[in-house]
C-alpha atoms as a PDB file:
ATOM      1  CA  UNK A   1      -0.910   1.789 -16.901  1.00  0.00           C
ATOM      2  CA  UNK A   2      -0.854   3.173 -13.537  1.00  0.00           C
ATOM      3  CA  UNK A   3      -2.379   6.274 -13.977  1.00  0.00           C
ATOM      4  CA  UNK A   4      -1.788   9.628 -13.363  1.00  0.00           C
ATOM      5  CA  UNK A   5       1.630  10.341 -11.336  1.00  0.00           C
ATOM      6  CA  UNK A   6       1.957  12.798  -8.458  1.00  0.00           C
ATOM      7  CA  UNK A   7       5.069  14.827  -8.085  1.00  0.00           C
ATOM      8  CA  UNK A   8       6.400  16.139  -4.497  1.00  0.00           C
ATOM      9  CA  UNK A   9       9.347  18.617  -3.706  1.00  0.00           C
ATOM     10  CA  UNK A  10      10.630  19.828  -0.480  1.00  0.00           C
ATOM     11  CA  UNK A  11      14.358  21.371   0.465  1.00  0.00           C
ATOM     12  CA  UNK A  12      16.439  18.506  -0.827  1.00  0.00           C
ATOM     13  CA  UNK A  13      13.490  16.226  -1.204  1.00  0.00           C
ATOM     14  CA  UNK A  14      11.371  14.643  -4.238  1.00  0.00           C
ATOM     15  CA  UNK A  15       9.283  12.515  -4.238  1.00  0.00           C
ATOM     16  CA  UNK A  16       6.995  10.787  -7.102  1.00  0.00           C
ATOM     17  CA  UNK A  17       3.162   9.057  -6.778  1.00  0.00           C
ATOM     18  CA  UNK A  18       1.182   7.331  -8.963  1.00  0.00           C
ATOM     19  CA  UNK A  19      -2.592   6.346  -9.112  1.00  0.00           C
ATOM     20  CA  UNK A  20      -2.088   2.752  -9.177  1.00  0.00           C
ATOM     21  CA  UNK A  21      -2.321   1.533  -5.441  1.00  0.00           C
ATOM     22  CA  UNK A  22      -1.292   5.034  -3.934  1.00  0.00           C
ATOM     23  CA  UNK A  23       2.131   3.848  -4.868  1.00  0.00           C
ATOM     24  CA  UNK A  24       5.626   5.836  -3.917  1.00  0.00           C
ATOM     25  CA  UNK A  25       7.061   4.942  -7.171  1.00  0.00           C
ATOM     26  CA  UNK A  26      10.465   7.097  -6.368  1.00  0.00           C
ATOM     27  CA  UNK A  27      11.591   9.185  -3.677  1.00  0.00           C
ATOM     28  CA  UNK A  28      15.275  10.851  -3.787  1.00  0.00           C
ATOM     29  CA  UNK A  29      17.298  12.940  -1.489  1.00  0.00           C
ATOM     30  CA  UNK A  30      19.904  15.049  -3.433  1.00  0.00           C
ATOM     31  CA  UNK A  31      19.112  13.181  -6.487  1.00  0.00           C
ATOM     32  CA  UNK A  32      19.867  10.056  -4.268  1.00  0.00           C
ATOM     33  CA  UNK A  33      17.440   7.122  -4.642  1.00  0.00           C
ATOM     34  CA  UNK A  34      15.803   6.178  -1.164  1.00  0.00           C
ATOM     35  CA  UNK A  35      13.804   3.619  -2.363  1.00  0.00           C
ATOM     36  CA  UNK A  36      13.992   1.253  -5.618  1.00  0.00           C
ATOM     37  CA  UNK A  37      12.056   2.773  -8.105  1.00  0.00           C
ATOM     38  CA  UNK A  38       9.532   1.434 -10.976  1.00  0.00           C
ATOM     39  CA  UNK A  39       9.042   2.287 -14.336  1.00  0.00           C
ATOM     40  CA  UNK A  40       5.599   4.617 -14.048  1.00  0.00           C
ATOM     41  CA  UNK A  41       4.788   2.876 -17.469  1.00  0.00           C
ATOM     42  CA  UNK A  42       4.899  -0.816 -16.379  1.00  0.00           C
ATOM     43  CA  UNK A  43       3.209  -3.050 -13.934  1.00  0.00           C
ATOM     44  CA  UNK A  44       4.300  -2.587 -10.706  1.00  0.00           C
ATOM     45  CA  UNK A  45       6.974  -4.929  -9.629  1.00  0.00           C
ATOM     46  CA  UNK A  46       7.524  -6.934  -6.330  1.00  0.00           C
ATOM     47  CA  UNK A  47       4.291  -4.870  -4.891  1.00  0.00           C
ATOM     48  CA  UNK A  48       6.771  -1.855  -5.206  1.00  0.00           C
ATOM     49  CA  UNK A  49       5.495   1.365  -2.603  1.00  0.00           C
ATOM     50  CA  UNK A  50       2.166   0.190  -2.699  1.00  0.00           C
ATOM     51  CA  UNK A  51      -0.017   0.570   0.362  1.00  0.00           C
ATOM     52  CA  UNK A  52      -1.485  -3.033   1.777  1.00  0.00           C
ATOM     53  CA  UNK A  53      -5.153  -3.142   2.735  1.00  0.00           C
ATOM     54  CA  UNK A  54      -7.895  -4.275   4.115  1.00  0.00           C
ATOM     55  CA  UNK A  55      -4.815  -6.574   5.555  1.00  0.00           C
ATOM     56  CA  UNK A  56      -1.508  -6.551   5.195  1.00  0.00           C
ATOM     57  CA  UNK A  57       1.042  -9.900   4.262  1.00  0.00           C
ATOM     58  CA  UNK A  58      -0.649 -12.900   3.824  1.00  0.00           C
ATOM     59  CA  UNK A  59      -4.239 -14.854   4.669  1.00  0.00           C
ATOM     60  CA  UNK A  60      -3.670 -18.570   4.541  1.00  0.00           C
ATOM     61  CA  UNK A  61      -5.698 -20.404   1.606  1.00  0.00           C
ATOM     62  CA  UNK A  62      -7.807 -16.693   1.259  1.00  0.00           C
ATOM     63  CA  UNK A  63     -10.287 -17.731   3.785  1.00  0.00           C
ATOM     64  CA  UNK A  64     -11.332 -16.527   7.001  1.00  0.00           C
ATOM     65  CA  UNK A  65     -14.385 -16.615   9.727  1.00  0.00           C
ATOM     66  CA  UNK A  66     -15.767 -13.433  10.461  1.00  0.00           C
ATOM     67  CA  UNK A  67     -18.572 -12.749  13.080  1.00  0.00           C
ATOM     68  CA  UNK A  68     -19.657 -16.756  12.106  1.00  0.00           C
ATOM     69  CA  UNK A  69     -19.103 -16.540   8.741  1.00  0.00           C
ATOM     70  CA  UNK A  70     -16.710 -18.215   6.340  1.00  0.00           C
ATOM     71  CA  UNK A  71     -15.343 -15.517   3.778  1.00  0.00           C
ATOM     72  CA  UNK A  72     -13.104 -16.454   0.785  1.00  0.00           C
ATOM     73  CA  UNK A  73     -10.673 -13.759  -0.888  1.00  0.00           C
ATOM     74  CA  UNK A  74      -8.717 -14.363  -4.290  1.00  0.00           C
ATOM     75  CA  UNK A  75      -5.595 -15.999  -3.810  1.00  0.00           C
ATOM     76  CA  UNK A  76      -3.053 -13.853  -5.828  1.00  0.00           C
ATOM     77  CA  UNK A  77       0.031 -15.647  -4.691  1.00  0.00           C
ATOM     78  CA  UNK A  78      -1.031 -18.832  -5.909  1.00  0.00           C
ATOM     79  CA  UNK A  79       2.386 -20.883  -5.307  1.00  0.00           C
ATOM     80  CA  UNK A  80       1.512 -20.082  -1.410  1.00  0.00           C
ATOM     81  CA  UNK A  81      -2.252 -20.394  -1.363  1.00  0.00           C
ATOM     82  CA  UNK A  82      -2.592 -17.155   0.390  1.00  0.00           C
ATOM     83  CA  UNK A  83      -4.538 -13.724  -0.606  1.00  0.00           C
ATOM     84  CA  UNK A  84      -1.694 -11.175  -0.819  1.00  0.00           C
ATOM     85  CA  UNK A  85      -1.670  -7.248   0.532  1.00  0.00           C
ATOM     86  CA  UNK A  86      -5.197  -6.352   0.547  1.00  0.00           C
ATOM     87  CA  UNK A  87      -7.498  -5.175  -2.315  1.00  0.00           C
ATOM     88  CA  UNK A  88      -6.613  -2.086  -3.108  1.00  0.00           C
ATOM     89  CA  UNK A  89      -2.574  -2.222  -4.471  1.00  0.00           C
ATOM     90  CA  UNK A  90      -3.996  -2.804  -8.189  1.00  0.00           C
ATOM     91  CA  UNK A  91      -6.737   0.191  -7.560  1.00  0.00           C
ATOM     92  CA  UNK A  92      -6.552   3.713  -9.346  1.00  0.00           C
ATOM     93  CA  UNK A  93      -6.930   5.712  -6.084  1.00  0.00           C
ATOM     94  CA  UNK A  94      -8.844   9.094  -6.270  1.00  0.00           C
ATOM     95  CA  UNK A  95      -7.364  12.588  -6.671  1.00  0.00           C
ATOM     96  CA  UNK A  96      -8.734  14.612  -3.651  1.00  0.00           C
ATOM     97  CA  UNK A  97      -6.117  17.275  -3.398  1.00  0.00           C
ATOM     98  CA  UNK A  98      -2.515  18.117  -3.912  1.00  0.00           C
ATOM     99  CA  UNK A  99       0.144  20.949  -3.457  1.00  0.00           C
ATOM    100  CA  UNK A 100       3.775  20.790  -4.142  1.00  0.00           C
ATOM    101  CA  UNK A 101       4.919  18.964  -0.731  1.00  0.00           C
ATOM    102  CA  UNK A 102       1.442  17.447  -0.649  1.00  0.00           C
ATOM    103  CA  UNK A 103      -0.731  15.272  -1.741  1.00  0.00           C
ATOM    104  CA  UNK A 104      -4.188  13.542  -1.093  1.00  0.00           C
ATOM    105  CA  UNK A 105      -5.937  10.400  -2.743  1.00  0.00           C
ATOM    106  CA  UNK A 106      -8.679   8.305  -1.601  1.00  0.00           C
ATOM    107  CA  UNK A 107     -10.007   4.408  -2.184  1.00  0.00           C
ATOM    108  CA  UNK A 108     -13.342   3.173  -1.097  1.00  0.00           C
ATOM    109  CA  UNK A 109     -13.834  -0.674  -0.650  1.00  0.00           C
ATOM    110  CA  UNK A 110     -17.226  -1.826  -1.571  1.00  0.00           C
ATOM    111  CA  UNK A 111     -19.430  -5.074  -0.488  1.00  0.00           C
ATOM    112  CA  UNK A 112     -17.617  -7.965  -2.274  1.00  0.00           C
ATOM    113  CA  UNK A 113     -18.313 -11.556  -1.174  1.00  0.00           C
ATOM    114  CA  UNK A 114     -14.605 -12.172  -0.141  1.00  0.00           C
ATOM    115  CA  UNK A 115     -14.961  -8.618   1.647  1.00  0.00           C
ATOM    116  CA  UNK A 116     -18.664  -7.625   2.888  1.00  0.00           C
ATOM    117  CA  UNK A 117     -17.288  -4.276   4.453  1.00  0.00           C
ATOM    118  CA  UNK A 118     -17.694  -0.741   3.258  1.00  0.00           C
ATOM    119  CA  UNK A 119     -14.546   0.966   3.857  1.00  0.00           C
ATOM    120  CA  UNK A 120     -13.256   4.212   2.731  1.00  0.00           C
ATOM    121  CA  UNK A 121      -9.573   4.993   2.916  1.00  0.00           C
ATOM    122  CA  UNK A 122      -7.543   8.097   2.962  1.00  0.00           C
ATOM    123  CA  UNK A 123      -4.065   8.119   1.946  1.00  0.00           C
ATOM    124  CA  UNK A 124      -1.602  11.586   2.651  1.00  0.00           C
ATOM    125  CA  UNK A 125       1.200  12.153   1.960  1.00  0.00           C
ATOM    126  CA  UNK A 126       3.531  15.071   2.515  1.00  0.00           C
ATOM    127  CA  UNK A 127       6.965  15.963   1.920  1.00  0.00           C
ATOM    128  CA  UNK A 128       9.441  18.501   4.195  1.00  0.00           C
ATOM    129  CA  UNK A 129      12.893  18.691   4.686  1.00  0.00           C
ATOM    130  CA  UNK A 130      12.696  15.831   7.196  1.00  0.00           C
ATOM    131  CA  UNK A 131      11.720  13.426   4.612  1.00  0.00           C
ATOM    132  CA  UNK A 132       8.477  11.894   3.291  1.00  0.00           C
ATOM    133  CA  UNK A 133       5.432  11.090   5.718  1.00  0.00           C
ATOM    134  CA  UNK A 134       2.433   9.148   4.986  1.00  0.00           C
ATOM    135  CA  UNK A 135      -0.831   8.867   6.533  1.00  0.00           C
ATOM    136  CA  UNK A 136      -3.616   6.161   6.262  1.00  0.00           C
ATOM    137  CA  UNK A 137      -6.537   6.550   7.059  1.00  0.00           C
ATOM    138  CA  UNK A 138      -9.549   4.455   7.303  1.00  0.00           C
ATOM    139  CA  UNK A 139     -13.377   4.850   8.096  1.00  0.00           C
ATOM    140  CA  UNK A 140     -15.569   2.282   8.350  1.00  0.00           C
ATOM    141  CA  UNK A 141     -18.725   3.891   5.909  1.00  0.00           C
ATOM    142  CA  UNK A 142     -21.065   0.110   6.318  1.00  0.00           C
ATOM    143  CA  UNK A 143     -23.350  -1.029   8.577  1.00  0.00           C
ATOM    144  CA  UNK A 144     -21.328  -4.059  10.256  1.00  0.00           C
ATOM    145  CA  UNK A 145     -17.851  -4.404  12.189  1.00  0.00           C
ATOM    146  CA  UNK A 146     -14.931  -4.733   9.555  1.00  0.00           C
ATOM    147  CA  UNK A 147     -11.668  -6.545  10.021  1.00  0.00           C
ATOM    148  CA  UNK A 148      -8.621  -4.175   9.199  1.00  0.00           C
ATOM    149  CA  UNK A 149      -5.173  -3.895   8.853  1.00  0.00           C
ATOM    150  CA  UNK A 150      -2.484  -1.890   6.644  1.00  0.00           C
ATOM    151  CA  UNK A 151       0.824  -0.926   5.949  1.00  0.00           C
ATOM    152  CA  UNK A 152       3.037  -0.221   3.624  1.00  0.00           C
ATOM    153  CA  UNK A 153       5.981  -1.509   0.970  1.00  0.00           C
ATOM    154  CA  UNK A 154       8.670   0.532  -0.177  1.00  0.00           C
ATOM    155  CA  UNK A 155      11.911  -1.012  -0.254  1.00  0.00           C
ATOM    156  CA  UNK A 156      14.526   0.955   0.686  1.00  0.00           C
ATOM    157  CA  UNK A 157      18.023   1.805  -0.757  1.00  0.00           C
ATOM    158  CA  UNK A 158      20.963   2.366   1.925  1.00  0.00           C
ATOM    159  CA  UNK A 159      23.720   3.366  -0.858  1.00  0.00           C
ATOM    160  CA  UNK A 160      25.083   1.957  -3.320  1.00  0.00           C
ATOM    161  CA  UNK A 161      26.819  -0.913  -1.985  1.00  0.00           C
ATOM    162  CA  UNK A 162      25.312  -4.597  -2.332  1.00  0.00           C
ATOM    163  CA  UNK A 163      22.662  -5.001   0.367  1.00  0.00           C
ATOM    164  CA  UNK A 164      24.774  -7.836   1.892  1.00  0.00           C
ATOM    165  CA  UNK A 165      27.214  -5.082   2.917  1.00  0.00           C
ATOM    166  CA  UNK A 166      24.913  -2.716   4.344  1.00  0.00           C
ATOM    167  CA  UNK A 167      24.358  -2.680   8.369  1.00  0.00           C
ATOM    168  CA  UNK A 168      20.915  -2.512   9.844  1.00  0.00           C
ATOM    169  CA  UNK A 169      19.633  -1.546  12.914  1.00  0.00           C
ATOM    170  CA  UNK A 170      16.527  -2.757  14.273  1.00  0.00           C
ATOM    171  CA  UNK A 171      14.730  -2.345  17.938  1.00  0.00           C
ATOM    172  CA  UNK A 172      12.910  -5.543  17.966  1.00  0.00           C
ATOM    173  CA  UNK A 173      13.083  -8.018  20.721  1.00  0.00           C
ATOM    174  CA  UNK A 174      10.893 -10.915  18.705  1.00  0.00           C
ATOM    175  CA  UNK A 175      10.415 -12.121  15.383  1.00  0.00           C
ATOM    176  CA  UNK A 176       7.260 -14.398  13.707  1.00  0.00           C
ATOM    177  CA  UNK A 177       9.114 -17.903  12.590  1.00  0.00           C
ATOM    178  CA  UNK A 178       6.909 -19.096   9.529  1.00  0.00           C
ATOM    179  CA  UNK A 179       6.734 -22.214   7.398  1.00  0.00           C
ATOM    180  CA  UNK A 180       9.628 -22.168   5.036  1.00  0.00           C
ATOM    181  CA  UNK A 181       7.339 -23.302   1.983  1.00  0.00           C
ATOM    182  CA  UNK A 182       4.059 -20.694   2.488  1.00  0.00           C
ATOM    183  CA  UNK A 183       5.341 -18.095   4.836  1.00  0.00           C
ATOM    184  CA  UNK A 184       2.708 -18.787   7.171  1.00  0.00           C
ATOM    185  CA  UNK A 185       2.994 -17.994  11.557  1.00  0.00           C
ATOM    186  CA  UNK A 186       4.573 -20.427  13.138  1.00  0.00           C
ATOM    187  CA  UNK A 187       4.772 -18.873  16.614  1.00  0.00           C
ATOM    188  CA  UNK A 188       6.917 -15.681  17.790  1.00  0.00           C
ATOM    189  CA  UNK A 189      10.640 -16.439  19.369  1.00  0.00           C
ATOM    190  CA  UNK A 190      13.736 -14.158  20.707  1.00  0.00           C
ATOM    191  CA  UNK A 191      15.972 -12.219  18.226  1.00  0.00           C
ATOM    192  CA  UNK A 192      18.428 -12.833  21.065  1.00  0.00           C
ATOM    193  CA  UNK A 193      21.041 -15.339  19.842  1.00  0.00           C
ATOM    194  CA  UNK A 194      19.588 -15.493  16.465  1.00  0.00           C
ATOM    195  CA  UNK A 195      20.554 -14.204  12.922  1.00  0.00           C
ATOM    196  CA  UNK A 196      17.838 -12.098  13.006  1.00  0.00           C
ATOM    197  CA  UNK A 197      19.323 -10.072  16.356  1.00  0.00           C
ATOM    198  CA  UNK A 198      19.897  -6.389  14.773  1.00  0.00           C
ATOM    199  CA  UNK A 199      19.265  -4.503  17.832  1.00  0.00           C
ATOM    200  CA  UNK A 200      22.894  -3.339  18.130  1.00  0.00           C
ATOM    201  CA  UNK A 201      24.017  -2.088  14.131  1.00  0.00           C
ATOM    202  CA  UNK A 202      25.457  -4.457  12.128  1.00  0.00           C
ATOM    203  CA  UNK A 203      26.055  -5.869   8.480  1.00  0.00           C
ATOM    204  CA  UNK A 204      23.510  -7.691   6.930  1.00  0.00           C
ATOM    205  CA  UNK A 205      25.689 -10.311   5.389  1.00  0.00           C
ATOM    206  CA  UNK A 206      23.963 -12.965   3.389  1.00  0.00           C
ATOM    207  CA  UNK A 207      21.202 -13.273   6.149  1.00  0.00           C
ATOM    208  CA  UNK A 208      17.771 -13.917   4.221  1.00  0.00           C
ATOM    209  CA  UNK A 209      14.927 -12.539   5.704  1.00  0.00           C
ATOM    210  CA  UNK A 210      11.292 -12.264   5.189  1.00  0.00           C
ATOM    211  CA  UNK A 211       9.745 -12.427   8.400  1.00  0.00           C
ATOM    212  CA  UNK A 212       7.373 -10.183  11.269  1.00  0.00           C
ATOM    213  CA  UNK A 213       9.239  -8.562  14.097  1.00  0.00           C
ATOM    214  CA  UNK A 214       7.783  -7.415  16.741  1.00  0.00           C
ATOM    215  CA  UNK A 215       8.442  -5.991  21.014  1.00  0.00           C
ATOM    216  CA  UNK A 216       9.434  -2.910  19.433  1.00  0.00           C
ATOM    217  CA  UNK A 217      11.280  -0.323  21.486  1.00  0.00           C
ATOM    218  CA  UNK A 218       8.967   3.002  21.011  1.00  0.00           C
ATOM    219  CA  UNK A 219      10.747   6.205  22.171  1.00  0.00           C
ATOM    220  CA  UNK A 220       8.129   8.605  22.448  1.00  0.00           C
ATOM    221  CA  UNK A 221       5.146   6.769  20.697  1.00  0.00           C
ATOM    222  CA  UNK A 222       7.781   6.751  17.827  1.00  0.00           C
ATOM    223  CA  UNK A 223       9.845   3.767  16.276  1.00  0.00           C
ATOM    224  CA  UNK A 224      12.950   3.857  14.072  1.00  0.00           C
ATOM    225  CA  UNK A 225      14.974   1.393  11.642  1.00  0.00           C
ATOM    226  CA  UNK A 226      17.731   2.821   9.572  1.00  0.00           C
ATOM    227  CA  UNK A 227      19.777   0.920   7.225  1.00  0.00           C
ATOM    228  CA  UNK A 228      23.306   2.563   6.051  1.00  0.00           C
ATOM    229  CA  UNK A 229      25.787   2.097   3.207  1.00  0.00           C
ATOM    230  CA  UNK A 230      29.793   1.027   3.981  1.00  0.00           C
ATOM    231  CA  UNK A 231      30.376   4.841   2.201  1.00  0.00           C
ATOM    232  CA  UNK A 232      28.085   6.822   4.869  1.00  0.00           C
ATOM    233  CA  UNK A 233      24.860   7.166   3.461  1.00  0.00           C
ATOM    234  CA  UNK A 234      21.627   5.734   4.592  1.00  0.00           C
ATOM    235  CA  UNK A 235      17.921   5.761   4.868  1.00  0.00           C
ATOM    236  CA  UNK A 236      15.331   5.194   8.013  1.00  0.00           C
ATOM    237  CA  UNK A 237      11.870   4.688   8.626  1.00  0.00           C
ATOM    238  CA  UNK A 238      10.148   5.375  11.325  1.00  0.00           C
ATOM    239  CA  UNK A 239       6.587   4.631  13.028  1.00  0.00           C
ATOM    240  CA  UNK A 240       3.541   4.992  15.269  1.00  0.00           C
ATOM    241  CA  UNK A 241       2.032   2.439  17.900  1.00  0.00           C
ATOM    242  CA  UNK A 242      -0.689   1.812  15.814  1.00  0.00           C
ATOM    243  CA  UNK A 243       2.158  -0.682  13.738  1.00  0.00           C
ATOM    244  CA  UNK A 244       2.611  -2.665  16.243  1.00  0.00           C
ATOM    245  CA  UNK A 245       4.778  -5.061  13.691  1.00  0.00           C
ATOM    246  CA  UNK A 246       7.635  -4.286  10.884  1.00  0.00           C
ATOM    247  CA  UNK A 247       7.932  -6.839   8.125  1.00  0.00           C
ATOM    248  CA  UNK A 248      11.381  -6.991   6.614  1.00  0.00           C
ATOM    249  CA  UNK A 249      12.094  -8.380   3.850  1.00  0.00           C
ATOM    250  CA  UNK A 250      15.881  -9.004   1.931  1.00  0.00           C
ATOM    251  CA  UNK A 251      14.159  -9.486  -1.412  1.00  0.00           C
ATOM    252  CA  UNK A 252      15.784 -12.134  -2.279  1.00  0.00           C
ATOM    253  CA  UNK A 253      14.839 -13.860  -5.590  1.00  0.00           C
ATOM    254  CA  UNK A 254      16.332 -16.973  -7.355  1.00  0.00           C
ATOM    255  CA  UNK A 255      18.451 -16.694 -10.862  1.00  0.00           C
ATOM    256  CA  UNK A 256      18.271 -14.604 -13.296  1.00  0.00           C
ATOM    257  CA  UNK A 257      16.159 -12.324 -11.637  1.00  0.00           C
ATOM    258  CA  UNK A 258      17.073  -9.340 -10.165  1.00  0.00           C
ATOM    259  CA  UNK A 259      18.578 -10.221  -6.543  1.00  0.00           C
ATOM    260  CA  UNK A 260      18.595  -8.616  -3.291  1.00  0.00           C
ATOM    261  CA  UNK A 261      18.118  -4.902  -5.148  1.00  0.00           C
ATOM    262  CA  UNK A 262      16.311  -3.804  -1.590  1.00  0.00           C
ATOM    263  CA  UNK A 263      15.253  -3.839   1.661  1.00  0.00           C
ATOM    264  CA  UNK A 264      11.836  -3.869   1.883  1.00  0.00           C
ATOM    265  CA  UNK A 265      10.581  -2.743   5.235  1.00  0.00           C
ATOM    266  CA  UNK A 266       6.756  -2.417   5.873  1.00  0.00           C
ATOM    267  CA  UNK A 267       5.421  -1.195   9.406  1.00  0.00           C
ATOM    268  CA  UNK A 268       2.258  -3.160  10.225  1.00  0.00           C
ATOM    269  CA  UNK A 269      -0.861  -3.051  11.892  1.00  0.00           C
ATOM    270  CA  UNK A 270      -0.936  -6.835  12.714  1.00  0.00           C
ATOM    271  CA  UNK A 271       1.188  -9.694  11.546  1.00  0.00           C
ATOM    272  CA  UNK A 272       0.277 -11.991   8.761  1.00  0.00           C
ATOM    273  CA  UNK A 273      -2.602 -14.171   8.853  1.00  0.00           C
ATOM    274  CA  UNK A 274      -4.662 -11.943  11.347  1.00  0.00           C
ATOM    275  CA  UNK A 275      -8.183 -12.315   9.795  1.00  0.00           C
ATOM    276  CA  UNK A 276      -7.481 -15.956  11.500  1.00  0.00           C
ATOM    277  CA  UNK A 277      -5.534 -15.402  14.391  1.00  0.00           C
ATOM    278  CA  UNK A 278      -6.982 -12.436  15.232  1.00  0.00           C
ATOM    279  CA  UNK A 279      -3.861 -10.652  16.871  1.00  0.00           C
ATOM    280  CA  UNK A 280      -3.928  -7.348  16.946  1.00  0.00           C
ATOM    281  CA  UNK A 281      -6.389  -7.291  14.136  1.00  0.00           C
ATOM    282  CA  UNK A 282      -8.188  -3.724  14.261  1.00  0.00           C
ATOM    283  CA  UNK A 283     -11.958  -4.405  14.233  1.00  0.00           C
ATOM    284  CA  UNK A 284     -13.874  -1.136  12.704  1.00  0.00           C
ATOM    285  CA  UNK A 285     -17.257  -0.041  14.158  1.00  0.00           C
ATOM    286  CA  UNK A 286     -19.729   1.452  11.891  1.00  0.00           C
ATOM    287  CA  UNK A 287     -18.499   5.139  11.803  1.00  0.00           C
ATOM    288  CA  UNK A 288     -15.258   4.472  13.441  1.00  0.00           C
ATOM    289  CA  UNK A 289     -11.692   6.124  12.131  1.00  0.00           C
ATOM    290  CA  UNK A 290      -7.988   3.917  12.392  1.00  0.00           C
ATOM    291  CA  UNK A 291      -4.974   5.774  11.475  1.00  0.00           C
ATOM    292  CA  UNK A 292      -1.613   4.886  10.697  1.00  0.00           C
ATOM    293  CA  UNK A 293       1.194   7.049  10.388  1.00  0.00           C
ATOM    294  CA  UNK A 294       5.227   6.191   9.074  1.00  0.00           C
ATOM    295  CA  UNK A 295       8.261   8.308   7.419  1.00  0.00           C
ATOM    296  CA  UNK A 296      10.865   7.798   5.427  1.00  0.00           C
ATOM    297  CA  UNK A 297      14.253  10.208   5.581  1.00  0.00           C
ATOM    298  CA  UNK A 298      17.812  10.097   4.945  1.00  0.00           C
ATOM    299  CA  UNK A 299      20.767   9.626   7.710  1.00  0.00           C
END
């Protein structure tokens, strides 16, 4: 189903990868889950761990205008109208190499009418005892300019307390409002005053998000978000200024299904709907590298 799966150990670290969309299907500290896991045998809920590209989030009705052209992508959230995470989270990425903190797999994106670019992406992961870091990295193998983004979508697990009691913390000064109906950009406004203000810790409460934040505080060239349990436990991620954005998302899903399991947090290289809007939307040069770098670790 989702191919062959990748195991990781470091100090009080594992960590577990499958084929299927370079996806972190599990990744535990002391036998502690800090993300939600999927069954290796199934389908891949919910976009679990997968990595996002050619774009991350959404593209409004799957179409686009590239140097003059008019492209049109499958629409795989059909309720929205949008084309969803990329082309490459339902891909059996290549083996290149592994060791037992590390591990190497590949994807190449070929001319498709949606996507006329030749990309070929890198994905690395490696494990220590500061926790799980991932690497993407893409090179731009065709003749024209590509449009790019990635990131990607673990959701993690503070403890196990309900998500509505954990606390978050959050350096972001602005958030993307969206349509309520297709979670499209509306325009960015203040967390200041708002629900979505998380800057200072505190509990997430029933606060439903799924929205872009952005006017991130960088210490270093280096972002942080952690998210903690009322008994003490927590998890983080952190990220590089080449993710500009973090999508959060609460996860929250109507009756009976499963609600609220997770927070999914994804650091991004531009906010939804940049093959239109075209902010911050990385444009490849034949030949030319992007890289983007996050971890994940306990607190």
């Amino acid at each position: 189903m989702n191919g062959q799966e990748f195991r990781l150990a470091a100090g009080d670290y594992t960590a577990s990868i499958v084929q299927r969309g370079g996806a972190l299907r599990q990744l535990t500290f002391q036998g502690r889950d800090l993300v939600v896991p999927f069954d290796a045998a199934a389908p891949i809920p919910d976009y679990r761990g997968i990595i996002a590209a050619p774009w991350p989030n959404r593209i409004a009705d799957g179409s686009y205008r590239h140097d003059g052209a008019v492209r049109h992508l499958p629409l795989n959230e059909p309720a929205r109208r949008t084309a969803l995470h990329g082309l490459v989270f339902d891909q059996l990425w290549t083996l290149h190499a592994r060791s037992t903190d590390t591990l190497s797999l590949g994807c190449d994106l070929g001319d498709s009418p949606g996507y006329p670019f030749r990309l070929s992406l890198r994905l690395d992961y490696r494990l220590d005892a500061a926790g799980l870091h991932t690497t993407v990295t893409a090179t731009n193998t065709g003749e024209g300019n590509a449009p790019y983004g990635v990131c990607p979508h673990p959701y993690l697990l503070a403890g196990l307390a309900p998500l509505d009691e954990w606390t978050l913390e959050l350096p972001a000064q602005t958030f993307l409002d969206v349509t309520t109906d297709r979670l499209l950009p509306l325009g960015t406004r203040p967390v200041a005053g708002h629900e979505f203000d998380f800057r200072t810790p505190r509990t997430i409460g029933a606060t439903e998000i799924d929205h872009a934040f952005t006017d991130i505080k960088y210490d270093g060239g280096t972002a942080r978000m952690v998210v903690r349990d009322p008994s003490g436990t927590g998890v983080g991620m952190s990220w590089d200024r080449n993710c500009p954005w973090l999508q959060i998302h609460t996860a929250d899903k109507p009756a009976p299904l499963p609600n609220r399991l997770g927070l999914a947090v994804e650091p991004m290289t531009c906010p939804p709907d940049a093959f239109n809007s075209g902010q911050d939307l990385v444009r490849l040069e034949p030949g030319s590298v992007h890289q983007a770098q996050w971890s994940i670790f306990t607190t």
